[in-house]
Protein backbone atom coordinates (compact mmCIF):
# COMPACT_ATOMS: atom_id res chain seq x y z
CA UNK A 1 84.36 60.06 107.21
CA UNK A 2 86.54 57.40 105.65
CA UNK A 3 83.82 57.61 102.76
CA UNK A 4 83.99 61.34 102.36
CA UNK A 5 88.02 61.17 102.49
CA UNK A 6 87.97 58.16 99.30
CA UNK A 7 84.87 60.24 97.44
CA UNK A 8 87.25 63.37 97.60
CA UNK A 9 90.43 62.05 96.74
CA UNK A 10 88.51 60.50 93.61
CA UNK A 11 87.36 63.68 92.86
CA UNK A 12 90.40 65.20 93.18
CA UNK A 13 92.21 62.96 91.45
CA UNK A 14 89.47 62.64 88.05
CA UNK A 15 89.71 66.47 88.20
CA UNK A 16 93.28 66.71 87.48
CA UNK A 17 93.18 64.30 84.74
CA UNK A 18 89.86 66.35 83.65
CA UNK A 19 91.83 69.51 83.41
CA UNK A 20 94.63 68.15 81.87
CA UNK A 21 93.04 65.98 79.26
CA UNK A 22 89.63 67.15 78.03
CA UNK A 23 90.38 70.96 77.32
CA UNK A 24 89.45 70.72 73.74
CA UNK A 25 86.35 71.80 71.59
CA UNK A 26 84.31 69.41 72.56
CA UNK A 27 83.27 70.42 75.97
CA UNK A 28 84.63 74.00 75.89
CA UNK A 29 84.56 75.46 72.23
CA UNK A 30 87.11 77.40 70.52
CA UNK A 31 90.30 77.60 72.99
CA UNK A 32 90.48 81.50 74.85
CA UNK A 33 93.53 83.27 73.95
CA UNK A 34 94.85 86.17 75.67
CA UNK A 35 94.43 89.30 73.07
CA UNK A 36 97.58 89.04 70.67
CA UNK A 37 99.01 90.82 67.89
CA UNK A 38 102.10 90.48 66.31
CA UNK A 39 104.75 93.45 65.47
CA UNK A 40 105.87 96.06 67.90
CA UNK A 41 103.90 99.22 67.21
CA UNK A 42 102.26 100.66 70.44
CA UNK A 43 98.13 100.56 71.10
CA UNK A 44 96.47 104.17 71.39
CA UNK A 45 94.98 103.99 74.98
CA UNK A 46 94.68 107.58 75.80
CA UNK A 47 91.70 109.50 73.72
CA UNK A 48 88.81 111.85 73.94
CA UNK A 49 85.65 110.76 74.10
CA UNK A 50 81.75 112.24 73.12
CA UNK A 51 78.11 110.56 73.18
CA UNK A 52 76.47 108.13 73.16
CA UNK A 53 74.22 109.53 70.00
CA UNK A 54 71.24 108.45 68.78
CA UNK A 55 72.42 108.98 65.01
CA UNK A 56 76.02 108.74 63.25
CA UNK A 57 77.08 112.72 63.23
CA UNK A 58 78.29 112.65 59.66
CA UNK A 59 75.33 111.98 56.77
CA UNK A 60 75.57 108.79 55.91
CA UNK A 61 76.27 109.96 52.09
CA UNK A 62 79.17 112.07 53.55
CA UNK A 63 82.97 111.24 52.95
CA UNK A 64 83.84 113.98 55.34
CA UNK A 65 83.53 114.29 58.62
CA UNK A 66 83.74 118.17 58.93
CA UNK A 67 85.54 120.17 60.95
CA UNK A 68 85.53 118.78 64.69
CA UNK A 69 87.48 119.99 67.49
CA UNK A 70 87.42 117.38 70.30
CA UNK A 71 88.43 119.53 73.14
CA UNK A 72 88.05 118.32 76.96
CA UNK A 73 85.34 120.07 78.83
CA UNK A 74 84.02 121.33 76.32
CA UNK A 75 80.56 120.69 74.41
CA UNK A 76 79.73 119.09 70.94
CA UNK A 77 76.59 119.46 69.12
CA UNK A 78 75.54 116.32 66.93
CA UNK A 79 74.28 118.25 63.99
CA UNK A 80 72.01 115.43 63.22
CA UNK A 81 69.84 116.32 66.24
CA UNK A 82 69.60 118.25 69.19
CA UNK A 83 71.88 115.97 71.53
CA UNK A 84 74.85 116.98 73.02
CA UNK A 85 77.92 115.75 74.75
CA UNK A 86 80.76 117.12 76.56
CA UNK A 87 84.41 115.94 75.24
CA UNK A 88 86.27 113.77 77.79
CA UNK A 89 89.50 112.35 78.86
CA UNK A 90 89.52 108.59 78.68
CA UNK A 91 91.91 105.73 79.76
CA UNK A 92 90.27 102.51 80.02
CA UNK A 93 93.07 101.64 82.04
CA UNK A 94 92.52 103.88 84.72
CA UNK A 95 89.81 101.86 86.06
CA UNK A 96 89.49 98.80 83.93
CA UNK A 97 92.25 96.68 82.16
CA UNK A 98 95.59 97.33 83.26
CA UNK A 99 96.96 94.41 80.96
CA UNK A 100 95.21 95.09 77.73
CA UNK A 101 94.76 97.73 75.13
CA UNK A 102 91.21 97.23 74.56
CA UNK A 103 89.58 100.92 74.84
CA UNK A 104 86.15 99.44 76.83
CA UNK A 105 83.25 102.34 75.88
CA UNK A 106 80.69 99.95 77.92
CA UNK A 107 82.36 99.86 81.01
CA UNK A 108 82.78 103.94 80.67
CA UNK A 109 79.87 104.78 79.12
CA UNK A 110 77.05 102.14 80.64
CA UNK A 111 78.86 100.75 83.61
CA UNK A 112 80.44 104.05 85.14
CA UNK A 113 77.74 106.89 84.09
CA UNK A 114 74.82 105.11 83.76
CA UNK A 115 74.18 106.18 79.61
CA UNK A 116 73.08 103.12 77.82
CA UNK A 117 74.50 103.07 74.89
CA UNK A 118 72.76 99.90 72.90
CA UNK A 119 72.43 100.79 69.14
CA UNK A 120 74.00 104.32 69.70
CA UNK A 121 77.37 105.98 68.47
CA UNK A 122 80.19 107.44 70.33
CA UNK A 123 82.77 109.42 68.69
CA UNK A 124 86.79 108.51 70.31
CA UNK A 125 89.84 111.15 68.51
CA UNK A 126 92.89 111.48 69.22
CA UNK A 127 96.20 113.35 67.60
CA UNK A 128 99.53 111.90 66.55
CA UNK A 129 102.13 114.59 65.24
CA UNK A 130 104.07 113.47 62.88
CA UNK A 131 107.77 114.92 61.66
CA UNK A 132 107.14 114.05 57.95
CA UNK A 133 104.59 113.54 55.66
CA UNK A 134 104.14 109.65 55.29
CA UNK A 135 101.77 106.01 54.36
CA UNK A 136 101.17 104.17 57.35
CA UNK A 137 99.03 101.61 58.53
CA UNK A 138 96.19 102.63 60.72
CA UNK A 139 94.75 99.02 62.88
CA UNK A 140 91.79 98.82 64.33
CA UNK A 141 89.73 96.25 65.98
CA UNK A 142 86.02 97.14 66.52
CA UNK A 143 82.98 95.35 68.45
CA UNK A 144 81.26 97.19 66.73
CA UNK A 145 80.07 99.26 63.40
CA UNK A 146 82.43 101.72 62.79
CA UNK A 147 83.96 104.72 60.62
CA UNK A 148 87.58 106.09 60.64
CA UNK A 149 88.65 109.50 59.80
CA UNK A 150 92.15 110.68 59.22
CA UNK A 151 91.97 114.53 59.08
CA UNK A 152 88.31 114.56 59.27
CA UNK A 153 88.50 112.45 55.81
CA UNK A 154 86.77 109.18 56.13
CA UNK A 155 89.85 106.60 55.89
CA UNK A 156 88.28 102.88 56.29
CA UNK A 157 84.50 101.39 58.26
CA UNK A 158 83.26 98.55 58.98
CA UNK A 159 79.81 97.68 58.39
CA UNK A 160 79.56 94.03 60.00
CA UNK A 161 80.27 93.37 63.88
CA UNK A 162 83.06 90.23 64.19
CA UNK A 163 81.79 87.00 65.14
CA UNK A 164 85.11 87.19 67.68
CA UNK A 165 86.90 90.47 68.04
CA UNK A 166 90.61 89.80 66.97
CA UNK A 167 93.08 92.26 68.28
CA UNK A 168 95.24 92.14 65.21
CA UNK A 169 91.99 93.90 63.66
CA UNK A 170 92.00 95.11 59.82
CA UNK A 171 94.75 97.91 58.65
CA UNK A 172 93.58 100.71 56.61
CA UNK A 173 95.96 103.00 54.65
CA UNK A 174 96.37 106.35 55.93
CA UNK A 175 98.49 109.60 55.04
CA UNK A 176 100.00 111.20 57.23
CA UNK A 177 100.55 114.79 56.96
CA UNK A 178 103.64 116.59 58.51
CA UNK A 179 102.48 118.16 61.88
CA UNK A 180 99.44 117.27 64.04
CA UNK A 181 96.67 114.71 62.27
CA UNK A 182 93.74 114.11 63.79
CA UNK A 183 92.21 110.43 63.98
CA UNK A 184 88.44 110.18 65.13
CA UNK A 185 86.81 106.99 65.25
CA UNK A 186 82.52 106.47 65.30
CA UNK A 187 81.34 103.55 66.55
CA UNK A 188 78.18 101.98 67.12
CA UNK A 189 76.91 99.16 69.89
CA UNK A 190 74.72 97.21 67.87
CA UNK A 191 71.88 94.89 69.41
CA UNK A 192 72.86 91.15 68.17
CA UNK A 193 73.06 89.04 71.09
CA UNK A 194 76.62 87.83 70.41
CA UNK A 195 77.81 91.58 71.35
CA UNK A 196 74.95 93.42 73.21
CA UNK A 197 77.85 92.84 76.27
CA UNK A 198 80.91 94.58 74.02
CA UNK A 199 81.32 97.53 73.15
CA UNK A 200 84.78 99.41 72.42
CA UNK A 201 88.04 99.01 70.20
CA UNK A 202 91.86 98.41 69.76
CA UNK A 203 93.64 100.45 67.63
CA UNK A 204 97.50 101.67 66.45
CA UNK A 205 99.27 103.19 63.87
CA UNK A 206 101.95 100.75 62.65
CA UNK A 207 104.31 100.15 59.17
CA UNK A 208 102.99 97.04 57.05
CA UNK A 209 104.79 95.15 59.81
CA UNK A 210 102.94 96.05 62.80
CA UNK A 211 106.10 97.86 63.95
CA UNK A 212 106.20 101.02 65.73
CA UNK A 213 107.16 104.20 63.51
CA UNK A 214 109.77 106.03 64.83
CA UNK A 215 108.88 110.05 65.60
CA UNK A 216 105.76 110.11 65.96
CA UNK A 217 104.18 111.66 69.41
CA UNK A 218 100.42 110.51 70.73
CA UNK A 219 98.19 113.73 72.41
CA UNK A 220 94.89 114.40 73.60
CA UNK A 221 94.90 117.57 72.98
CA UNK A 222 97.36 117.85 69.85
CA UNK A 223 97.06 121.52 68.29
CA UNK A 224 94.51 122.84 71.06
CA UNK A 225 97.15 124.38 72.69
CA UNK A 226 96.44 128.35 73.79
CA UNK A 227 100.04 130.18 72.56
CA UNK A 228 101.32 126.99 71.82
CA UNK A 229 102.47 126.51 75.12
CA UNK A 230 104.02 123.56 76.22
CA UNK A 231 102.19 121.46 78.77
CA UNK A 232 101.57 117.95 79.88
CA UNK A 233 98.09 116.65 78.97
CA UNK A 234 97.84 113.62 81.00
CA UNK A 235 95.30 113.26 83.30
CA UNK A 236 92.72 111.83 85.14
CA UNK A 237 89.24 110.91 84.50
CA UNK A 238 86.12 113.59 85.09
CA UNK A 239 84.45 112.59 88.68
CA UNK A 240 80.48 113.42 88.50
CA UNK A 241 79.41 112.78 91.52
CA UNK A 242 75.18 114.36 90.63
CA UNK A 243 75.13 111.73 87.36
CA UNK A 244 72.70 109.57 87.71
CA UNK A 245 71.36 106.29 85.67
CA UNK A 246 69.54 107.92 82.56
CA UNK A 247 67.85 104.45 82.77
CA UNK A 248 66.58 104.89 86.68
CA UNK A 249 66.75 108.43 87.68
CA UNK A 250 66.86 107.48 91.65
CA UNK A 251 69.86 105.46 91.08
CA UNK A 252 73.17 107.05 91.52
CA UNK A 253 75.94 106.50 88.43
CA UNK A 254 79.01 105.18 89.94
CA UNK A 255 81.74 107.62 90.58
CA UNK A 256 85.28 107.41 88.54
CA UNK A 257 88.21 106.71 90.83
CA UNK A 258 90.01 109.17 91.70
CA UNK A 259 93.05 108.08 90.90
CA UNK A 260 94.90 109.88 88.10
CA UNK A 261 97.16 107.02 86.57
CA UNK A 262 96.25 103.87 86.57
CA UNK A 263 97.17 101.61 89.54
CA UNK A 264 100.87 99.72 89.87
CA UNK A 265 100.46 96.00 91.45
CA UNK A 266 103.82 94.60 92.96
CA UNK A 267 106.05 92.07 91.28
CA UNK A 268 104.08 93.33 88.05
CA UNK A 269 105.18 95.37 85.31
CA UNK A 270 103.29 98.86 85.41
CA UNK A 271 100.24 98.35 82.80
CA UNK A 272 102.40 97.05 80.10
CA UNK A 273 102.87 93.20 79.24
CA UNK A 274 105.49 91.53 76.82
CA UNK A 275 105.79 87.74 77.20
CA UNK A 276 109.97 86.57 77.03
CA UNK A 277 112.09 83.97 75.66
CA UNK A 278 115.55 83.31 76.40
CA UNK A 279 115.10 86.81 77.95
CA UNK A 280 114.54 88.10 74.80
CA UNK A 281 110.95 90.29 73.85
CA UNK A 282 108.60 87.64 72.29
CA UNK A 283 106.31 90.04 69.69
CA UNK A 284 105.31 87.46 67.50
CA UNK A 285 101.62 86.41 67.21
CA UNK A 286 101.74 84.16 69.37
CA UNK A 287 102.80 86.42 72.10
CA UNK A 288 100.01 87.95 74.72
CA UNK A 289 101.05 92.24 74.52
CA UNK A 290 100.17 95.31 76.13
CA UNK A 291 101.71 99.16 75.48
CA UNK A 292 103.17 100.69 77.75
CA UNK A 293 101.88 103.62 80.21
CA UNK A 294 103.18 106.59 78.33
CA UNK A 295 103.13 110.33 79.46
CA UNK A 296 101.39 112.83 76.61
CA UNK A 297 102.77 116.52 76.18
CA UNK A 298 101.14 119.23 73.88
CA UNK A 299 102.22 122.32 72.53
CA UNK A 300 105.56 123.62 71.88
CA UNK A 301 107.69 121.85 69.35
CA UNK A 302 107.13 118.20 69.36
CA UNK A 303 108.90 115.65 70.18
CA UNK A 304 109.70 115.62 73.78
CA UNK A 305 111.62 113.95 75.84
CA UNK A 306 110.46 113.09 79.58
CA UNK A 307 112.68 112.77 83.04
CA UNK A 308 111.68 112.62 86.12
CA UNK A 309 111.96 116.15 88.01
CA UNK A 310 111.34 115.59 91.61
CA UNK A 311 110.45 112.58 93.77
CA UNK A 312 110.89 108.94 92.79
CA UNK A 313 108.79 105.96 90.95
CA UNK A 314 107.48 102.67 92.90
CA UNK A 315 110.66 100.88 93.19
CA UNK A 316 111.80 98.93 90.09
CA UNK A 317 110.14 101.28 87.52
CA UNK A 318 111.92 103.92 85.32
CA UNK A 319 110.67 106.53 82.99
CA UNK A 320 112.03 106.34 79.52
CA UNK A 321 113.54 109.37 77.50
CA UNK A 322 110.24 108.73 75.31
CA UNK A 323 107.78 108.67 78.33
CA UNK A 324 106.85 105.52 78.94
CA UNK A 325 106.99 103.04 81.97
CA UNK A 326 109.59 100.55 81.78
CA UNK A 327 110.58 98.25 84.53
CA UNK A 328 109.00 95.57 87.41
CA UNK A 329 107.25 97.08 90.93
CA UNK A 330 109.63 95.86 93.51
CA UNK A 331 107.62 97.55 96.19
CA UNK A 332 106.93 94.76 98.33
CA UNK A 333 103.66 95.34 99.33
CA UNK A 334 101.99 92.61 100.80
CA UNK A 335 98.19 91.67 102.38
CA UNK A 336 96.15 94.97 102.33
CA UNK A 337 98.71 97.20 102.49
CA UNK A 338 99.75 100.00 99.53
CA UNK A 339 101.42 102.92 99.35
CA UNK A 340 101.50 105.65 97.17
CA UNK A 341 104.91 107.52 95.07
CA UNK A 342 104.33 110.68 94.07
CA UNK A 343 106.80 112.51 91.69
CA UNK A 344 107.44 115.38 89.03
CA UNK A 345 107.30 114.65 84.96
CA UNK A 346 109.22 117.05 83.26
CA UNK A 347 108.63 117.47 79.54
CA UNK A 348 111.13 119.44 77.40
CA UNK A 349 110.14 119.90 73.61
CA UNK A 350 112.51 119.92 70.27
CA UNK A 351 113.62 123.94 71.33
CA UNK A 352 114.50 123.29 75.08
CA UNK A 353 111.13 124.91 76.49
CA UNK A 354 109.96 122.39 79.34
CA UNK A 355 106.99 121.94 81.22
CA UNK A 356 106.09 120.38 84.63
CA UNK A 357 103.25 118.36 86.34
CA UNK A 358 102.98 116.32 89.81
CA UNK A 359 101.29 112.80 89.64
CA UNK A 360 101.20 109.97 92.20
CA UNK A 361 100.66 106.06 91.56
CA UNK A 362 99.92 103.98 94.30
CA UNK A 363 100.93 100.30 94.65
CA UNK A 364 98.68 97.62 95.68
CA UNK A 365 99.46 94.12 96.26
CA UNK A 366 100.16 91.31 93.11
CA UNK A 367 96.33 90.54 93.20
CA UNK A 368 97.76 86.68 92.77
CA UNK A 369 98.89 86.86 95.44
CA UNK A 370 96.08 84.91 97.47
CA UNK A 371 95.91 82.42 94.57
CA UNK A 372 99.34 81.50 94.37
CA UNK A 373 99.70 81.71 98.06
CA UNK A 374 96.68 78.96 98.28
CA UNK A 375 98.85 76.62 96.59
CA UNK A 376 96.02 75.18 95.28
CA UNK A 377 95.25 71.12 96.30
CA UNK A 378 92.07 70.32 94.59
CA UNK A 379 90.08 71.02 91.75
CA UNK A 380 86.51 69.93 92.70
CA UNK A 381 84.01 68.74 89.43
CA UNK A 382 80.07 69.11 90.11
CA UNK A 383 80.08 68.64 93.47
CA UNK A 384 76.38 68.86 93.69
CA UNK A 385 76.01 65.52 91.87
CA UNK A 386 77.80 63.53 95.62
CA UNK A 387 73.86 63.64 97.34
CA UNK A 388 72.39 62.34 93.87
CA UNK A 389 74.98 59.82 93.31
CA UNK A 390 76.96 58.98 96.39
CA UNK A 391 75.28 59.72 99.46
CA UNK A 392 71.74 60.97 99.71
CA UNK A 393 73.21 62.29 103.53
CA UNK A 394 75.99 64.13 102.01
CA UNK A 395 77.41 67.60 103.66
CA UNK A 396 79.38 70.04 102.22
CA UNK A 397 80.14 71.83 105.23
CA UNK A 398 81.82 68.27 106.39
CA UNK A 399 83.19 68.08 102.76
CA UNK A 400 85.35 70.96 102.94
CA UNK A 401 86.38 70.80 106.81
CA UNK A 402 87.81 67.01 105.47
CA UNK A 403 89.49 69.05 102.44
CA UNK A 404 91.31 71.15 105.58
CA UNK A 405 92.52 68.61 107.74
CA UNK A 406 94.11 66.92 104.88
CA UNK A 407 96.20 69.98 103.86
CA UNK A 408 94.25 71.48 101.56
CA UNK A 409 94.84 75.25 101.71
CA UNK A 410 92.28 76.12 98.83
CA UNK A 411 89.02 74.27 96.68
CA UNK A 412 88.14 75.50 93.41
CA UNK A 413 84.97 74.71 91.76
CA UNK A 414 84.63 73.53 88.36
CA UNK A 415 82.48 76.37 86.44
CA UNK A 416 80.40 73.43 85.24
CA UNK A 417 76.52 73.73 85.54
CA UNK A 418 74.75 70.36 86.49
CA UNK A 419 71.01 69.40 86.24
CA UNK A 420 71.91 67.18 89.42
CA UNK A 421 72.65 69.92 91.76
CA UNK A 422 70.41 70.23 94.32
CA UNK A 423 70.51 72.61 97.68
CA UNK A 424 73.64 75.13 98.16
CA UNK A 425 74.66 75.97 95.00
CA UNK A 426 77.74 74.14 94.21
CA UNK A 427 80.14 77.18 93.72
CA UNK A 428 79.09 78.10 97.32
CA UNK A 429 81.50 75.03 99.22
């Protein structure tokens, strides 16, 4: 025992220094950032998506897209064959990321209906209405080939997938028409082994800056309104139960959740991320940044303006006059426990006509909250290297009961792979 107890606090104690001291190229590579950009300009997070295709829709000799309507529920045609897809609502956040803007087509398209999409296209648009005619600067970061089209006129592509996907991306100039303009993007999940696991996009509309242009309103739906009317567009995602895996037709896709806005964790802000200092907003490059959770309108006479109607927000949280989520959860949830808020948008458009919708977001515990709880003691290095090195009659079950009785309230494994290890898997005590 007395053995154990000097072999663990060795351990323990070469691991700190480990962590502290050799986290450099040399044993880990290139450092991992959080996604950054710099500049204040909102990501696009809400779109409509269609595929995967076999073939780009547009000829590839074609500057023009033609004239595409991507309306939700209904069907589009690629002209280049006889596939077809039905235009959907999409918000990677809804059941991926809550703290990034990265638009993840994998984890929609593969992951969540079963569709491989390896070497195929999917088509992403979105509208943005804006109150003048103007030059802006349309970013995009793709892991991926891809074309843009602004208006259904090809605007900027990329023909080479990134060795690493940087958020900041490449800006193409785009004009801006007064009114609705469409932006579609086409990308493609190409096979090299680097990316066969990535497959989506970031992407804004920003001055030269990066910073947000005043006056101009996001929408799904944009100009498909019926009579104009004014209505509130967001929504949740499509839940298809009969899809199965179009790569084993006895295995069930897995169904969408069924929540309609994306999940609020406490003593978190609600999807949005800005790192501080001095209490200021840190937007530099060096900053990790997510958008916002903003509310989308259509119809009517853009812009709106957003209050809530009826019922309250999770504790902490306030809607903006521009629709967004501002604010910390102060719900309090703790262990298992959640609890759901549900409320009335209200959406009132540039002549004072308003429209009304019900949603509900549900608050879950800080999912820290067992890791900072833990207080953390020890950071255990190759632990299957003790019977090779140490003691031939050495037990990990005894290991970590040891770890207990001297306070230790949590063991982490380093994610170090050993040719020594032999029996239970290391990452197992």
């Amino acid at each position: 025992m007395n053995r154990l107890r000097k072999i663990l606090s060795i351990v323990s104690a070469t691991a700190i220094v480990f962590t502290s001291t050799v986290t450099n190229d040399i044993l880990f590579g290139p450092y991992a950032n959080a996604a950054r950009t710099n500049g204040t300009a909102p990501y696009i997070n809400q779109w409509t998506v269609s595929g995967p295709f076999t073939n780009p829709v547009p000829d590839q000799s074609q500057q023009a897209l033609g004239n595409i309507v991507p309306v939700i529920g209904e069907s589009f045609a690629d002209p280049n064959s006889k596939e077809t897809s039905t235009w959907q609502y999409f918000d990677d956040r809804i059941f991926n990321r809550n703290y990034d803007d990265y638009n993840d087509l994998m984890g929609y398209f593969d992951v969540k209906q079963g569709q491989d999409t390896l070497n195929k296209w999917v088509m992403a648009a979105t509208y943005v209405y804006s109150p003048t005619a103007q030059t802006v600067q349309w970013q995009v970061a793709g892991s991926g080939v891809y074309k843009l089209f602004a208006n259904d006129i090809l605007s900027g592509q990329q023909a080479q997938i990134p060795v690493r996907l940087d958020k900041t991306g490449t800006r193409y100039t785009v004009n801006l028409k007064q009114g609705w303009n469409k932006l579609l993007i086409e990308i493609q999940h190409k096979n090299p082994s680097t990316s066969r696991n990535f497959f989506g996009f970031y992407a804004r509309l920003s001055n030269k800056d990066g910073n947000e242009i005043s006056g101009l309103t996001y929408s799904v739906t944009g100009p498909n309104v019926t009579n104009n009317q004014l209505n509130i567009v967001t929504q949740g995602l499509a839940i298809d139960k009969k899809a199965f895996d179009a790569r084993n037709a006895n295995v069930p896709a897995n169904d969408y959740p069924s929540n309609t806005l994306p999940y609020a964790y406490d003593e978190n802000p609600y999807v949005w991320m800005v790192g501080k200092i001095d209490g200021n907003l840190n937007t530099s490059s060096d900053a990790p940044q997510a958008s916002p959770f903003a509310f989308q309108a259509a119809g009517g006479n853009p812009g709106y303006t957003w209050e809530i109607a009826d019922g309250q927000l999770p504790p902490g949280l306030t809607l903006a006059e521009g629709g967004h989520i501002e604010g910390m959860v102060s719900d309090g949830a703790h262990g298992t426990s959640q609890k759901d808020y549900t409320f009335t948008v209200k959406a009132t458009d540039a002549q004072g006509s308003t429209a009304t919708k019900q949603f509900t977001i549900t608050v879950k515990e800080n999912p820290v909250d067992w890791f900072i709880q833990g207080k953390m003691a020890a950071l255990s290095h190759v632990t299957g290297t003790y019977p090779n090195l140490y003691d031939p009659n050495f037990n990990y079950d005894e290991w970590a009961q040891t770890a207990k009785e001297m306070g230790m309230t949590m063991l982490r494994q380093s994610p170090y792979k050993t040719p020594f290890t032999t029996g239970r898997h290391p990452t197992q005590t």
